[in-house]
PDB file of N, CA and C in Angstrom:
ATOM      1  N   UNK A   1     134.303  77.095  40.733  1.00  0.00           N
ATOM      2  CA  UNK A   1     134.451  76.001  41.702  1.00  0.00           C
ATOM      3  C   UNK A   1     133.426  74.914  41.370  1.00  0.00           C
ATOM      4  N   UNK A   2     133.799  73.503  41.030  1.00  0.00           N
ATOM      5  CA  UNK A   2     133.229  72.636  41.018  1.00  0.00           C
ATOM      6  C   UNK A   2     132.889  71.826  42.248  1.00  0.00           C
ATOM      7  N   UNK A   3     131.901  71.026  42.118  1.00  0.00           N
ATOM      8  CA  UNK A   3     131.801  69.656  43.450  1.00  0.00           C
ATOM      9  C   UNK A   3     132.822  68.519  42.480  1.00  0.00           C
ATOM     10  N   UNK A   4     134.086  68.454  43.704  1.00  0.00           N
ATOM     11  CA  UNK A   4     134.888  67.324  43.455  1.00  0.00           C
ATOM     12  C   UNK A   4     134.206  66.254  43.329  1.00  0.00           C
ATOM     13  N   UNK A   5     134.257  65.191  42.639  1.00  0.00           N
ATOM     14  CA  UNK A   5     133.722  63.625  42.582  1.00  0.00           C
ATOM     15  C   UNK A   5     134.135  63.086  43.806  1.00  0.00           C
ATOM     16  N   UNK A   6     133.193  62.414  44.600  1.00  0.00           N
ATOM     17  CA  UNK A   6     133.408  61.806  45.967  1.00  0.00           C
ATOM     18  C   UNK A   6     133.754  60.296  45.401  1.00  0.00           C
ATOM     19  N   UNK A   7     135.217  59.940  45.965  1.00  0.00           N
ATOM     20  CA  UNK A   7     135.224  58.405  45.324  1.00  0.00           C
ATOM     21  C   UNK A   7     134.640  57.318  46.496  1.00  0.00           C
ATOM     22  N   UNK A   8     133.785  56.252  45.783  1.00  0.00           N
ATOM     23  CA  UNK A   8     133.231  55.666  46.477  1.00  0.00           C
ATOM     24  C   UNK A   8     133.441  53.630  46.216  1.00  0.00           C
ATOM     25  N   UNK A   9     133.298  53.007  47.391  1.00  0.00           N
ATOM     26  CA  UNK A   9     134.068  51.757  47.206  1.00  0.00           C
ATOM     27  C   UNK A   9     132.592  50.872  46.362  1.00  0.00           C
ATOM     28  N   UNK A  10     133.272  49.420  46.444  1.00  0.00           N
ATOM     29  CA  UNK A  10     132.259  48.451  45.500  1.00  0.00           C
ATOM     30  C   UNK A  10     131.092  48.403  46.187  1.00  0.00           C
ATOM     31  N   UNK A  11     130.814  48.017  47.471  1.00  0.00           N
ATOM     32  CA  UNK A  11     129.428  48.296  48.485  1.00  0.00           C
ATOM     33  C   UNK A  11     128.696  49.868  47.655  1.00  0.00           C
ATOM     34  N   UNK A  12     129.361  50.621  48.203  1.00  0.00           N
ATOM     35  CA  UNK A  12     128.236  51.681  47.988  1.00  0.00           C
ATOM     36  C   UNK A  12     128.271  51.788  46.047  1.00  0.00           C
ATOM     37  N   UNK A  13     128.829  51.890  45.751  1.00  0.00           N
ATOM     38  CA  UNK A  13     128.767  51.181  44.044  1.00  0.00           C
ATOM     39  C   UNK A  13     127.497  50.660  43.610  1.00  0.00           C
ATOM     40  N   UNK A  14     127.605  49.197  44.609  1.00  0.00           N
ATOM     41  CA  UNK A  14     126.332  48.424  43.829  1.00  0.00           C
ATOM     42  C   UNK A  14     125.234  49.201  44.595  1.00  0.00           C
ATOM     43  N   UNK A  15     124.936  49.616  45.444  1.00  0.00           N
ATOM     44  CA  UNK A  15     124.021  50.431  46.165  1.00  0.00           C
ATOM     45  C   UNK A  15     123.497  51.430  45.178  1.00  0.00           C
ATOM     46  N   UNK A  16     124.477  52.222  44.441  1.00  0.00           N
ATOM     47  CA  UNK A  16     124.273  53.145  43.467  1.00  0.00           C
ATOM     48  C   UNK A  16     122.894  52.811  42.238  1.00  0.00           C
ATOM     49  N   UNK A  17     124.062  51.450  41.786  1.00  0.00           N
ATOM     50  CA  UNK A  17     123.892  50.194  41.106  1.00  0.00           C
ATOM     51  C   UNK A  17     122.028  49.900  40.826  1.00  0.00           C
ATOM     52  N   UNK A  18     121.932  49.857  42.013  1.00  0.00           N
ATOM     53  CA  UNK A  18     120.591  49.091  42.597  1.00  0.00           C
ATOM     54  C   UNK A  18     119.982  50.347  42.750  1.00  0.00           C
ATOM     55  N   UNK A  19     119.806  51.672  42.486  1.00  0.00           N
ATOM     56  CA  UNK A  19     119.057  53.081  42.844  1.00  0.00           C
ATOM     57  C   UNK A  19     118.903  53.554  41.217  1.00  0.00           C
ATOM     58  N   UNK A  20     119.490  52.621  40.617  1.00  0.00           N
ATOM     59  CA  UNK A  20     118.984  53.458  39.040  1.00  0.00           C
ATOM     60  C   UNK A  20     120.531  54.364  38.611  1.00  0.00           C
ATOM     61  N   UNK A  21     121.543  54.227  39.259  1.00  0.00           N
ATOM     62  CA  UNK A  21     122.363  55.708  39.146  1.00  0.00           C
ATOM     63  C   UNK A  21     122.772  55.205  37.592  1.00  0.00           C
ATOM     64  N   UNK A  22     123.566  56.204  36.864  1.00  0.00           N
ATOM     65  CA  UNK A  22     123.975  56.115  35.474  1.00  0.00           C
ATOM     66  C   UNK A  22     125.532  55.899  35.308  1.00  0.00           C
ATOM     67  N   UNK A  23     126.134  54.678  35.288  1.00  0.00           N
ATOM     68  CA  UNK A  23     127.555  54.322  34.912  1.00  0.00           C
ATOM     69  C   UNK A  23     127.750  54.600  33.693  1.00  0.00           C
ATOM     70  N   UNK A  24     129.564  55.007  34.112  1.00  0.00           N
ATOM     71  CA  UNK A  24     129.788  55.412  32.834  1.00  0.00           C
ATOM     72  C   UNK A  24     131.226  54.773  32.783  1.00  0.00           C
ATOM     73  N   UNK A  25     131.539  53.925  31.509  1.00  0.00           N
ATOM     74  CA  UNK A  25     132.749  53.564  31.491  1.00  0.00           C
ATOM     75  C   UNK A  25     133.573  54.360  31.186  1.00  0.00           C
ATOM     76  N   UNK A  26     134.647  54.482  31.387  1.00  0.00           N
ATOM     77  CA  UNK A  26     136.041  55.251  30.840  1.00  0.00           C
ATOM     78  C   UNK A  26     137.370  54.833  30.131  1.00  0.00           C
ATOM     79  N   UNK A  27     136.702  53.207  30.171  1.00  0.00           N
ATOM     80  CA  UNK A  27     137.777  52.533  29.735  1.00  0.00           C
ATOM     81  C   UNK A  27     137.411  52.635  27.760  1.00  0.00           C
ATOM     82  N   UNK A  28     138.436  52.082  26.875  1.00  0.00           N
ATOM     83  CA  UNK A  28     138.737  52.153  25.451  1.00  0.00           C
ATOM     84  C   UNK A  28     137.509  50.958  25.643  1.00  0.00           C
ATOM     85  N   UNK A  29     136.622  51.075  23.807  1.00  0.00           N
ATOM     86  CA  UNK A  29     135.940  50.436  23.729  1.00  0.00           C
ATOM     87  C   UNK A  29     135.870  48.779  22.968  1.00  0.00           C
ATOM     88  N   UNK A  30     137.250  48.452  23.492  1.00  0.00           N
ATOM     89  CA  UNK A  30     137.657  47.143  23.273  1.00  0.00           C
ATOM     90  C   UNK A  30     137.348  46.293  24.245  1.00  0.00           C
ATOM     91  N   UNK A  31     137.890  47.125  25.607  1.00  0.00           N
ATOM     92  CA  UNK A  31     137.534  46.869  26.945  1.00  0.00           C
ATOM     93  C   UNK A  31     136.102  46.436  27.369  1.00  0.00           C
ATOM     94  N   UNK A  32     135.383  47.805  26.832  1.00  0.00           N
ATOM     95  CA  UNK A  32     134.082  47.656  26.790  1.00  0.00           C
ATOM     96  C   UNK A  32     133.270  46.656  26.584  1.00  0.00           C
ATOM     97  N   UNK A  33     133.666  46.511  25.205  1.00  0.00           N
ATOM     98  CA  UNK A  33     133.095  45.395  24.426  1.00  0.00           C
ATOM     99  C   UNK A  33     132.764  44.104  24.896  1.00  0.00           C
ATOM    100  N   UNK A  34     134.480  43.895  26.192  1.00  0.00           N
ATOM    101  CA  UNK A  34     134.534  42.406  26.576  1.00  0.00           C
ATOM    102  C   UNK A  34     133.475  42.376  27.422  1.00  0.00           C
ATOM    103  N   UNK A  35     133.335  43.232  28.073  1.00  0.00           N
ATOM    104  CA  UNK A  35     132.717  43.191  29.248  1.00  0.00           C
ATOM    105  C   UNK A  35     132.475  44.607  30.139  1.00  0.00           C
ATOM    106  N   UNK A  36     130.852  44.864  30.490  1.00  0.00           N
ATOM    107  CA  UNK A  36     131.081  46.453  31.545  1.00  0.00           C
ATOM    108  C   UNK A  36     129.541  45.970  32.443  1.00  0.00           C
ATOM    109  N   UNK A  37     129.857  46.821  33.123  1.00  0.00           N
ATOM    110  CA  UNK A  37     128.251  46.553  34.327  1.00  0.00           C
ATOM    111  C   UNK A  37     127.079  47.037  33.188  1.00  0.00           C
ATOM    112  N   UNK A  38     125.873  46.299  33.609  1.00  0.00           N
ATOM    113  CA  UNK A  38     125.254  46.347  32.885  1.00  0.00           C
ATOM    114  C   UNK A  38     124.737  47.924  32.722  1.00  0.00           C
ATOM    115  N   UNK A  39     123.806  48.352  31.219  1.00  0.00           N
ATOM    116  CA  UNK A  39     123.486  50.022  31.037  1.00  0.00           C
ATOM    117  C   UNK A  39     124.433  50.786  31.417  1.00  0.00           C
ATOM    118  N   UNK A  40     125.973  50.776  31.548  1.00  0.00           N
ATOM    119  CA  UNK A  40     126.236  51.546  31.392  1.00  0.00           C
ATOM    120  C   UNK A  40     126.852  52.095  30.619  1.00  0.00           C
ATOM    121  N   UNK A  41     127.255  53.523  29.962  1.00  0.00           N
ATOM    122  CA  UNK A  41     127.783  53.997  28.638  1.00  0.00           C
ATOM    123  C   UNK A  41     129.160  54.210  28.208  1.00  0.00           C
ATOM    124  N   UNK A  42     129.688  54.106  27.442  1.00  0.00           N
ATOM    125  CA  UNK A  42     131.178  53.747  27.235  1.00  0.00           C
ATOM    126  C   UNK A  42     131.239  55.085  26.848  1.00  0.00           C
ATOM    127  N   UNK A  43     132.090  56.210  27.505  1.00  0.00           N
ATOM    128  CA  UNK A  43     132.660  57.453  26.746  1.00  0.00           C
ATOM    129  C   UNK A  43     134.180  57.561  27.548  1.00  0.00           C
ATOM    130  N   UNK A  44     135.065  56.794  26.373  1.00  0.00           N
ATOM    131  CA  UNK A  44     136.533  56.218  27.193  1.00  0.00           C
ATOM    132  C   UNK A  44     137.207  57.764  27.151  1.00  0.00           C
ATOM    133  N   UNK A  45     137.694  57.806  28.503  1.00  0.00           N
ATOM    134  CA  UNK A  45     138.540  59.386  28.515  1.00  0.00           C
ATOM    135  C   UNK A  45     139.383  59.685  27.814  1.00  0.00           C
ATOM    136  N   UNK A  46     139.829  58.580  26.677  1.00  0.00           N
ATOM    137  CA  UNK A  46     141.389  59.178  26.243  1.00  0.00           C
ATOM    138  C   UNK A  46     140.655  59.364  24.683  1.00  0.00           C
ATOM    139  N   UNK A  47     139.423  59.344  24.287  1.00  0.00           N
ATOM    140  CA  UNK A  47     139.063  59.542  23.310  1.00  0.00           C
ATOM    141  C   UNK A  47     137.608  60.667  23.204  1.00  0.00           C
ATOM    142  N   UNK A  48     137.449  61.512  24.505  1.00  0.00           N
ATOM    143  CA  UNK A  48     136.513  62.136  25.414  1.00  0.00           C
ATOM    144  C   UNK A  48     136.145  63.096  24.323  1.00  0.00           C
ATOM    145  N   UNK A  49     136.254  63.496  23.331  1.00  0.00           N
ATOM    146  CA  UNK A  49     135.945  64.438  22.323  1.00  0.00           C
ATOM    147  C   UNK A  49     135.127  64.216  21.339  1.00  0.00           C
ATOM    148  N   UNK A  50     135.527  62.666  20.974  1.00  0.00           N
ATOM    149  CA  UNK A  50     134.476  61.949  19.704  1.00  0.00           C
ATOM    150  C   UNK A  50     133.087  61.420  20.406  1.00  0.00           C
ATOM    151  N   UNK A  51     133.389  61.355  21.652  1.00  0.00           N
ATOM    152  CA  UNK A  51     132.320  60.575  22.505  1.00  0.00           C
ATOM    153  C   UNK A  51     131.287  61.384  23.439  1.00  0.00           C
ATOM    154  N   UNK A  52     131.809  62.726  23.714  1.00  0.00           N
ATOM    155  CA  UNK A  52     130.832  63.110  24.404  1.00  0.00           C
ATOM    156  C   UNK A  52     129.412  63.499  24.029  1.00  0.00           C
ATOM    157  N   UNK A  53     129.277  63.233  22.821  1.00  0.00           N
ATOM    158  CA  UNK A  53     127.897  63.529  22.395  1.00  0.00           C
ATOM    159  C   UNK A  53     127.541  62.666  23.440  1.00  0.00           C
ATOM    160  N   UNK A  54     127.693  61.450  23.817  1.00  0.00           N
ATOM    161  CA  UNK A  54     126.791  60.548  24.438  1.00  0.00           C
ATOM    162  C   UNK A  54     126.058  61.167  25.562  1.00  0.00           C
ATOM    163  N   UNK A  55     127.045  62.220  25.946  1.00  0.00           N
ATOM    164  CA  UNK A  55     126.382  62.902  27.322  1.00  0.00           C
ATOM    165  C   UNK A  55     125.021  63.644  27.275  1.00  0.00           C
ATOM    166  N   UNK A  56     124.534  64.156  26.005  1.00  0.00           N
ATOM    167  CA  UNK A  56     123.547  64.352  25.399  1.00  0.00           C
ATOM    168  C   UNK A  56     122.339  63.917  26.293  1.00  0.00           C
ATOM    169  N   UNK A  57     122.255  62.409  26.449  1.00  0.00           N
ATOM    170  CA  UNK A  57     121.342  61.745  27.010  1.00  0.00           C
ATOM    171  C   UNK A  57     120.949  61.840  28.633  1.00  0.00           C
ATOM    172  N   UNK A  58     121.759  62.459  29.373  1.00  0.00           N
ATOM    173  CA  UNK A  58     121.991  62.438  30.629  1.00  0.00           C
ATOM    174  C   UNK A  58     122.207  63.881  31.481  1.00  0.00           C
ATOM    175  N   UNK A  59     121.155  63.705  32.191  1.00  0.00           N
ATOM    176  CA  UNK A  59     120.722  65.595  33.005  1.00  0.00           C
ATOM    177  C   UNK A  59     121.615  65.614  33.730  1.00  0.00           C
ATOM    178  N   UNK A  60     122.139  66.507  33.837  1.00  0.00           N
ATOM    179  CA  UNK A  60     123.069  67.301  34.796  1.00  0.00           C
ATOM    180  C   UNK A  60     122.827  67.174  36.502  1.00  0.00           C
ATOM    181  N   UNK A  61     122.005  66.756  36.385  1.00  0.00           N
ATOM    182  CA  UNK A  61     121.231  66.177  38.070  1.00  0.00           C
ATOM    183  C   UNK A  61     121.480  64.977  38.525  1.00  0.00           C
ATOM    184  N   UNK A  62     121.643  64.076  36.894  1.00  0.00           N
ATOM    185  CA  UNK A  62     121.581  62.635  37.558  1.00  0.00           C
ATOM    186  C   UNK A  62     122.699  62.022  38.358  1.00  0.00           C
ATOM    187  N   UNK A  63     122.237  60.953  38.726  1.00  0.00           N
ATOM    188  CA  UNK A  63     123.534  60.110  39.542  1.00  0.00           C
ATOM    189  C   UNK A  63     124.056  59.382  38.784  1.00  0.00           C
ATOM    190  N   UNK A  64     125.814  60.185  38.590  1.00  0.00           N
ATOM    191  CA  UNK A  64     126.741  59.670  38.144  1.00  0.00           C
ATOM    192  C   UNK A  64     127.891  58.536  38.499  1.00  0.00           C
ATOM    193  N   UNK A  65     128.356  57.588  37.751  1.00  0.00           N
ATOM    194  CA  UNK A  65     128.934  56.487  39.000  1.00  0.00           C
ATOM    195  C   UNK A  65     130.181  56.612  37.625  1.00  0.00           C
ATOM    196  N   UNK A  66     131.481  56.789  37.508  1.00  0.00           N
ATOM    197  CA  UNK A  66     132.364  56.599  36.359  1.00  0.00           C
ATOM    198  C   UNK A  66     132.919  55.009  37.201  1.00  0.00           C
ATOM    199  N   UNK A  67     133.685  54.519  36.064  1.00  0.00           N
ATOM    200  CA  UNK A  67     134.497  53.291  36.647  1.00  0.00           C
ATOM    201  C   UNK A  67     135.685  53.037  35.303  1.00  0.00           C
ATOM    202  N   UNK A  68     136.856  52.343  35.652  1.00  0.00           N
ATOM    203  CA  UNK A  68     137.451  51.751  34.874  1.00  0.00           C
ATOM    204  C   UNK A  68     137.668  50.273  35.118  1.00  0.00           C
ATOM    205  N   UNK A  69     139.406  50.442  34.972  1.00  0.00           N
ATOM    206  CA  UNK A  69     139.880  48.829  35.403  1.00  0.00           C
ATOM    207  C   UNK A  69     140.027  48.899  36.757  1.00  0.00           C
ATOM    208  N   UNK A  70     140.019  49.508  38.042  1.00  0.00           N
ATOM    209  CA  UNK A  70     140.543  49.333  38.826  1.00  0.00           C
ATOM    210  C   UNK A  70     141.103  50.808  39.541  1.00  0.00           C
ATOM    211  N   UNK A  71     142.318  50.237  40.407  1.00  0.00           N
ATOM    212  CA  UNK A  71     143.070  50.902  41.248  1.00  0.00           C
ATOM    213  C   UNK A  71     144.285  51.303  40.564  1.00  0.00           C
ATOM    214  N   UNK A  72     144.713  50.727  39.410  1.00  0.00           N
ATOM    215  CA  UNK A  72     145.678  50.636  38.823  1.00  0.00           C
ATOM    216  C   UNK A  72     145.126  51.580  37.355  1.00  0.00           C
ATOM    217  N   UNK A  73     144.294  52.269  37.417  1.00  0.00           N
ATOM    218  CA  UNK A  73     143.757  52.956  35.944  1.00  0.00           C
ATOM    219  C   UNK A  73     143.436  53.997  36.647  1.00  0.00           C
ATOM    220  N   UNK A  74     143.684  55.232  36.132  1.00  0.00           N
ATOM    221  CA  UNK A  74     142.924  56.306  36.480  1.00  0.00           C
ATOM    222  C   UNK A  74     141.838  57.399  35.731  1.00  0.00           C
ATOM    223  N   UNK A  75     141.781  56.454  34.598  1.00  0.00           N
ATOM    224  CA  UNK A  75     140.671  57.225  33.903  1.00  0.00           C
ATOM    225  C   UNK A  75     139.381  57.636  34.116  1.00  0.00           C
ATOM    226  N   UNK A  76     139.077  56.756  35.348  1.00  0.00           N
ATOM    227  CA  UNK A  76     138.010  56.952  35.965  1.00  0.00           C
ATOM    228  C   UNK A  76     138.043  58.664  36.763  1.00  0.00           C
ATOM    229  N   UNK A  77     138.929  58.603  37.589  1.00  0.00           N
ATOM    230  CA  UNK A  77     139.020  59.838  38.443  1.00  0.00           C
ATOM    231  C   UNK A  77     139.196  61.146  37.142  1.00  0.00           C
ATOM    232  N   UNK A  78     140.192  61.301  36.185  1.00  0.00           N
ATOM    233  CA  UNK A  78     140.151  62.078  35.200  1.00  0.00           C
ATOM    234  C   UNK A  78     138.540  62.247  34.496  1.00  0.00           C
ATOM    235  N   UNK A  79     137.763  61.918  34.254  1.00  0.00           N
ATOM    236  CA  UNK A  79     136.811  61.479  33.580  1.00  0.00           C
ATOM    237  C   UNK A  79     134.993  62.271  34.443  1.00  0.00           C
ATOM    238  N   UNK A  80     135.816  61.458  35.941  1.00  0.00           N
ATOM    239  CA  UNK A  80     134.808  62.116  36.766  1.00  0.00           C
ATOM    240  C   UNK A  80     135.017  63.637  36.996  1.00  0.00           C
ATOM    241  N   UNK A  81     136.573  64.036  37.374  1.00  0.00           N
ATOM    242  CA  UNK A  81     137.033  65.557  37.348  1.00  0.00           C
ATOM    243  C   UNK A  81     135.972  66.344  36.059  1.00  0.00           C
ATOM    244  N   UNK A  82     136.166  65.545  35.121  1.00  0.00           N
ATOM    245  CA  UNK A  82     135.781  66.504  33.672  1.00  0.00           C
ATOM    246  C   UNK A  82     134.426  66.517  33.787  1.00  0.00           C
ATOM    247  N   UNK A  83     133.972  65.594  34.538  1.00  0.00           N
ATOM    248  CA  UNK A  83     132.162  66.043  34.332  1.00  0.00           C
ATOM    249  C   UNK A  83     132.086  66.616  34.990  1.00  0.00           C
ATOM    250  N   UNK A  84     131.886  66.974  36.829  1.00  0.00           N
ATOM    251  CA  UNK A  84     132.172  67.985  37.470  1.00  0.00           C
ATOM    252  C   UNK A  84     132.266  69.225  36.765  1.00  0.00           C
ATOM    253  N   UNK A  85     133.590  69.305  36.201  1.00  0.00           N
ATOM    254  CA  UNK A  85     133.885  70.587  35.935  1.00  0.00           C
ATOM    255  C   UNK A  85     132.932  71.153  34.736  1.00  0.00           C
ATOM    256  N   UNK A  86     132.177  69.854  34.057  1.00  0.00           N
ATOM    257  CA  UNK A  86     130.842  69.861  33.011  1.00  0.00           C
ATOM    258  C   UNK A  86     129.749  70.629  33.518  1.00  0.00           C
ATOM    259  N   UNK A  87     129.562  70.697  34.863  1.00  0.00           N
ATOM    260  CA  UNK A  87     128.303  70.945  35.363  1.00  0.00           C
ATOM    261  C   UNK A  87     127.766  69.841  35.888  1.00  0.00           C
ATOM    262  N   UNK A  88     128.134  68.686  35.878  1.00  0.00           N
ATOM    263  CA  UNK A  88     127.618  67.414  36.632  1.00  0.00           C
ATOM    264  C   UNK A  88     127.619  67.489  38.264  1.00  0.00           C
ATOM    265  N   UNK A  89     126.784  67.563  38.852  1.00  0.00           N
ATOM    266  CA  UNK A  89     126.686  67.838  40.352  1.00  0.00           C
ATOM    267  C   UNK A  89     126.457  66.729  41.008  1.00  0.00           C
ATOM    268  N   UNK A  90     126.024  65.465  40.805  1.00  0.00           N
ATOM    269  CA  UNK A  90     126.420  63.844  41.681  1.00  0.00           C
ATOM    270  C   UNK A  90     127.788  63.163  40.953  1.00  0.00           C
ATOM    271  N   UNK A  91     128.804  63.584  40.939  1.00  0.00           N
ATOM    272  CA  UNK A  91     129.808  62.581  40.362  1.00  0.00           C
ATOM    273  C   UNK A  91     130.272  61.487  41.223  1.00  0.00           C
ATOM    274  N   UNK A  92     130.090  60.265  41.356  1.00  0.00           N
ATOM    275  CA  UNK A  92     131.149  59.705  41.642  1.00  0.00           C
ATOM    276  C   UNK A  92     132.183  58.645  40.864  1.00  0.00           C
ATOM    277  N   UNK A  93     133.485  58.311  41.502  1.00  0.00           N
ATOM    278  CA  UNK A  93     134.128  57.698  41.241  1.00  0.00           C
ATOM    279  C   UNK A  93     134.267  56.228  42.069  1.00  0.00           C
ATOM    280  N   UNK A  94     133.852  55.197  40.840  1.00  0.00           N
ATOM    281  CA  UNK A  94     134.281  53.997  41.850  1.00  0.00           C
ATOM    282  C   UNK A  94     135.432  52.972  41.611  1.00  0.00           C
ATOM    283  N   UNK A  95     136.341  53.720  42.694  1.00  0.00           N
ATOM    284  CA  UNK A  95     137.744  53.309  42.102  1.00  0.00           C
ATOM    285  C   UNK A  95     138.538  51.507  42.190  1.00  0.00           C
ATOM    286  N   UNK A  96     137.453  50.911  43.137  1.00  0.00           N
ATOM    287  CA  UNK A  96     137.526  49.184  42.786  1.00  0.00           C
ATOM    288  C   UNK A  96     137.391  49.250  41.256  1.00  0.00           C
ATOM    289  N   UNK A  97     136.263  49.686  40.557  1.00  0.00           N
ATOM    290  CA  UNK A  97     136.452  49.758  39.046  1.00  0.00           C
ATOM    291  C   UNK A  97     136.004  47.735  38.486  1.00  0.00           C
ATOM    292  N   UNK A  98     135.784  47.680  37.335  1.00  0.00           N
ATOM    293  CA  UNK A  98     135.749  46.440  36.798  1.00  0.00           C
ATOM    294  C   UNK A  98     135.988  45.567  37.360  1.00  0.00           C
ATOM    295  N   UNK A  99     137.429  45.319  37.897  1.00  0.00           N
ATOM    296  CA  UNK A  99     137.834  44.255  38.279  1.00  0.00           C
ATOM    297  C   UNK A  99     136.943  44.002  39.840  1.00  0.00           C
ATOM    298  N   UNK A 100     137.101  44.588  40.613  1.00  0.00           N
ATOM    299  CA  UNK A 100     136.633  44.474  42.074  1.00  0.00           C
ATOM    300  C   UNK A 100     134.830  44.304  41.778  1.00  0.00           C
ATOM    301  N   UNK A 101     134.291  44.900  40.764  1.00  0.00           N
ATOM    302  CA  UNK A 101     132.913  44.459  40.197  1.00  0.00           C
ATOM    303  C   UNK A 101     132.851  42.895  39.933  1.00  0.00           C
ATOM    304  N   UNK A 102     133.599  42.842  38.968  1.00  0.00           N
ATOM    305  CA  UNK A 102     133.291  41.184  38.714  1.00  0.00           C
ATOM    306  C   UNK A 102     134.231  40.023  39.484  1.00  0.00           C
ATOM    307  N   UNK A 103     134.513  40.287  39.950  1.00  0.00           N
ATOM    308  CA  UNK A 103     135.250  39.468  41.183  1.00  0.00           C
ATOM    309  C   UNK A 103     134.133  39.031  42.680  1.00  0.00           C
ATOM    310  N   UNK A 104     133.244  39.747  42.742  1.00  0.00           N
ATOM    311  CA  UNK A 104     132.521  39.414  43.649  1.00  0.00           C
ATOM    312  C   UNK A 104     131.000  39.262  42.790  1.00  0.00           C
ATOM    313  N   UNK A 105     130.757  38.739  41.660  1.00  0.00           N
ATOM    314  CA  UNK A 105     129.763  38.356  40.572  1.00  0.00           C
ATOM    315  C   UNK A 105     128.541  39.121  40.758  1.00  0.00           C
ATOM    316  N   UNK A 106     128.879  40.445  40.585  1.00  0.00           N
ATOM    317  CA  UNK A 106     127.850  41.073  40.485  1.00  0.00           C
ATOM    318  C   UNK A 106     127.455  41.579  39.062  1.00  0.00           C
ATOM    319  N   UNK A 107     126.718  42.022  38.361  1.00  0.00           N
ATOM    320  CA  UNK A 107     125.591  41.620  36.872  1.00  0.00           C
ATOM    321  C   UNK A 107     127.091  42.269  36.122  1.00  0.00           C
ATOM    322  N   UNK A 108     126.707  41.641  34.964  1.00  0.00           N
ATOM    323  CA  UNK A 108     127.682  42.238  34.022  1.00  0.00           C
ATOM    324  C   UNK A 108     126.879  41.555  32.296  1.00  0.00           C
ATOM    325  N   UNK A 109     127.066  42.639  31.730  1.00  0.00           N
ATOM    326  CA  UNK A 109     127.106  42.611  29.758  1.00  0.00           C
ATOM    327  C   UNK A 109     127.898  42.447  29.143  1.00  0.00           C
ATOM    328  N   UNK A 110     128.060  41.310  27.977  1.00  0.00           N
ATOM    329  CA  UNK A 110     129.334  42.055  26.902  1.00  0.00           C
ATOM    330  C   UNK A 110     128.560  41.717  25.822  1.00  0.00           C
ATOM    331  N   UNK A 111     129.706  42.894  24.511  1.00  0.00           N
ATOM    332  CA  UNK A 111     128.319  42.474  23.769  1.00  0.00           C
ATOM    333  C   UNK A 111     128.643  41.634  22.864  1.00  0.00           C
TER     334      UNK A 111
END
């Protein structure tokens, strides 16, 4: 039995945001590229095998925030399921995702 990922909206997001938590994109790293909230790490779910070394970097304790495009993508929720079921014990999912991020101009990177 895992802790399900609690999905959480853009408010408590940037709240996350603003506490240090560790985003993680899920989107392909084209996506990425254009644009993602700032520090956070691109390990896109549909390529979750070549990429998870990245997880390497990140304790099993920390606060997890996944995101994609939106309401309309669900790689986020898949993505968060799989860490959970990793041993990740803060997952969340924030299913506004990208778009609902930069729509109300909150920080963003591309590189």
């Amino acid at each position: 039995i895992f802790n399900e990922p609690k999905v959480i909206n853009l408010d408590q997001a940037f709240t996350l945001f603003n506490n240090g938590a560790r985003f993680i994109d899920a989107r392909d790293e084209f996506d990425y590229d254009e644009g993602h909230i700032p520090n956070s790490v691109n390990i896109p779910f549909n390529t979750f095998e070549e990429n998870k070394n990245k997880l390497n970097s990140i304790n099993k304790d920390e606060t997890i925030v996944t995101y994609c495009n939106g309401s309309d993508c669900d790689l986020s929720v898949l993505l968060g399921n799989k860490l959970a079921e990793m041993g990740y014990k803060k997952v969340f999912v924030f299913f506004g995702g990208w778009w609902d991020w930069v729509e109300v101009n909150y920080p963003t990177n591309s590189n």
